[in-house]
Protein backbone atom coordinates (compact mmCIF):
# COMPACT_ATOMS: atom_id res chain seq x y z
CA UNK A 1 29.67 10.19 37.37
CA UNK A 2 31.30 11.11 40.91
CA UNK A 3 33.36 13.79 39.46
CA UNK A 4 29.96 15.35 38.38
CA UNK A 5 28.67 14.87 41.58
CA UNK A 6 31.78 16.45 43.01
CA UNK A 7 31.51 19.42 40.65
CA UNK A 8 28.09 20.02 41.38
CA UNK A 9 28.95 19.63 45.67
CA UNK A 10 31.87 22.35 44.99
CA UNK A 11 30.20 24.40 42.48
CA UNK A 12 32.89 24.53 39.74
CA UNK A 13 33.05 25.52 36.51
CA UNK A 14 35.99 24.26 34.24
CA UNK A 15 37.09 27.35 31.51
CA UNK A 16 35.65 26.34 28.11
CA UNK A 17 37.42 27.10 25.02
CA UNK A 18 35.51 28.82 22.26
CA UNK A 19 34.76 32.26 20.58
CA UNK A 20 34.64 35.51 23.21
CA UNK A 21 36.39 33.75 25.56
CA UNK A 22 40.26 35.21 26.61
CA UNK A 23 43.14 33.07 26.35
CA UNK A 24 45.68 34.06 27.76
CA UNK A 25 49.86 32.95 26.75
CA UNK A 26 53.01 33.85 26.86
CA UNK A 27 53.25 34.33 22.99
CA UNK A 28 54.76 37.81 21.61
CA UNK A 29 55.17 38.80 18.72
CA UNK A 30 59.20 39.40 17.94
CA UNK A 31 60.43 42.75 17.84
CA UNK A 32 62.45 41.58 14.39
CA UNK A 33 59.71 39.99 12.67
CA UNK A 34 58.14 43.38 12.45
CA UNK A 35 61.30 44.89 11.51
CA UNK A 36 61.49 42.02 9.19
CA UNK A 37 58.09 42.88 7.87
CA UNK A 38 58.79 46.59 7.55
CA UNK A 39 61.85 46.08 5.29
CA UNK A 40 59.93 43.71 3.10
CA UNK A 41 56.50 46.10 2.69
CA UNK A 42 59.33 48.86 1.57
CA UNK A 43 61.30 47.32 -0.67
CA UNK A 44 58.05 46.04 -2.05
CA UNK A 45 57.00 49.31 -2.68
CA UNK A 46 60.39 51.00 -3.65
CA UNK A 47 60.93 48.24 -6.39
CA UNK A 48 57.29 48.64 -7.82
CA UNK A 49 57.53 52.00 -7.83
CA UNK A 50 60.73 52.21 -9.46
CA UNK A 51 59.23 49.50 -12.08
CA UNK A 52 55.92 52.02 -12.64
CA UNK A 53 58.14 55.34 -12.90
CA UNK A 54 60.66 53.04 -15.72
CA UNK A 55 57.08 52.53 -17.78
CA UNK A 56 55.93 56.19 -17.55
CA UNK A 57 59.75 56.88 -18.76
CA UNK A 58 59.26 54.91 -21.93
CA UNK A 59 60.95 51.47 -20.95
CA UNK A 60 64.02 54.38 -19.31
CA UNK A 61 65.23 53.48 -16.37
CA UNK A 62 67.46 56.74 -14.45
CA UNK A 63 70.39 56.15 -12.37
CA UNK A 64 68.06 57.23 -9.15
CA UNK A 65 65.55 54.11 -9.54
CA UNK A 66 69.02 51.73 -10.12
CA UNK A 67 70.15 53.29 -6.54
CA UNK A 68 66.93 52.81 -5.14
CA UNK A 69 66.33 49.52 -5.96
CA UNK A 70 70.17 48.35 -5.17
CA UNK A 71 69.25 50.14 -1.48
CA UNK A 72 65.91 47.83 -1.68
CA UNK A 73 68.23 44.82 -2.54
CA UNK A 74 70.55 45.50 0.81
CA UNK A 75 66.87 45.86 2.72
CA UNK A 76 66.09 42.84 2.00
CA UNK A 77 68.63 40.55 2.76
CA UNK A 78 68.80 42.67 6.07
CA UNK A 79 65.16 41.69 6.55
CA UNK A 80 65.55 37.77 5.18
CA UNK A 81 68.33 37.41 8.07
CA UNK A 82 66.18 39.38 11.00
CA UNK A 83 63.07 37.09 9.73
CA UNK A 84 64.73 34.03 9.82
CA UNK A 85 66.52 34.95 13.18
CA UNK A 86 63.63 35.55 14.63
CA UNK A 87 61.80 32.39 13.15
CA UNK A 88 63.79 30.26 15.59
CA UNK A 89 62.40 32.06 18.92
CA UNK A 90 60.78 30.11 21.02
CA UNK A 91 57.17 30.70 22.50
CA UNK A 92 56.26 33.68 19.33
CA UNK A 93 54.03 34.55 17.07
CA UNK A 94 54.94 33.40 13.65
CA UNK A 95 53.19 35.60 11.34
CA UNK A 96 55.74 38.69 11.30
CA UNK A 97 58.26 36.59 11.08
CA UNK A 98 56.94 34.51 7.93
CA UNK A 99 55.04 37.33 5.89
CA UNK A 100 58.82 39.25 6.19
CA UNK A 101 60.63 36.78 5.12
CA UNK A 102 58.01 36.38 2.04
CA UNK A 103 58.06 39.79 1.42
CA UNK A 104 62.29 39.73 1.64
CA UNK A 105 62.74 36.65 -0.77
CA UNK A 106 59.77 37.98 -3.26
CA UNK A 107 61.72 41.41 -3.50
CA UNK A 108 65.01 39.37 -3.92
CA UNK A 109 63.99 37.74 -6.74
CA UNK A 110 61.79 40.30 -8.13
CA UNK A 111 65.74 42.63 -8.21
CA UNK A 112 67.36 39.23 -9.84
CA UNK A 113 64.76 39.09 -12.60
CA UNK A 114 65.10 42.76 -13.36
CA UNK A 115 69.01 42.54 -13.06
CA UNK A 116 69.01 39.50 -15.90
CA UNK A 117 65.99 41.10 -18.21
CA UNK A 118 68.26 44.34 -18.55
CA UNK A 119 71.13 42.10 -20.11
CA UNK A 120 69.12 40.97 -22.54
């Protein structure tokens, strides 16, 4: 009740948190989390691509999508080790980070299933 009767002697407003309102922080997002991100969205793409262009070929894979997708495999572990490097910043956004290290070990494993299906 008195700090009321203070607030209303003084006039003050305390900041309320809800929607249209600015809050501000010191939160960035990392510089390799997007780089992170980046490598993951193209070896994404390079390995689907390669995948789609084997199917138009009649199940033929060329040497040219094997390079590309061997290129897409050194990508991504480049990207899984900026991603998880920049995972343990302090005071960052986390959703570069995370959705590139997704993207790295989902393109990982996508190149280790299509390594063991073309033994058998």
């Amino acid at each position: 009740m008195e700090e009321r009767r203070k607030r209303r002697k003084l006039k003050l407003k305390l900041p309320v948190r809800g929607h249209g309102r600015y809050v501000f922080t010191d939160k960035k997002h990392p510089e390799r989390g997007i780089l992170s991100t980046a490598l993951g969205a193209i070896s994404v793409f390079t390995i689907s691509y390669a995948v789609f262009l084997s199917y138009r070929n009649g199940g033929q894979a060329e040497p040219r999508y094997a390079v590309a997708v061997m290129f897409c495999l050194v990508y991504s572990i480049a990207g899984l080790v900026l991603g998880i490097l920049s995972r343990m910043e302090k005071d960052i956004f986390r959703l570069f980070p995370t959705l590139g290290i997704i993207l790295n070990v989902l393109s990982i494993i996508w190149v280790g299933m299509l390594l063991y299906f073309s033994v058998l």
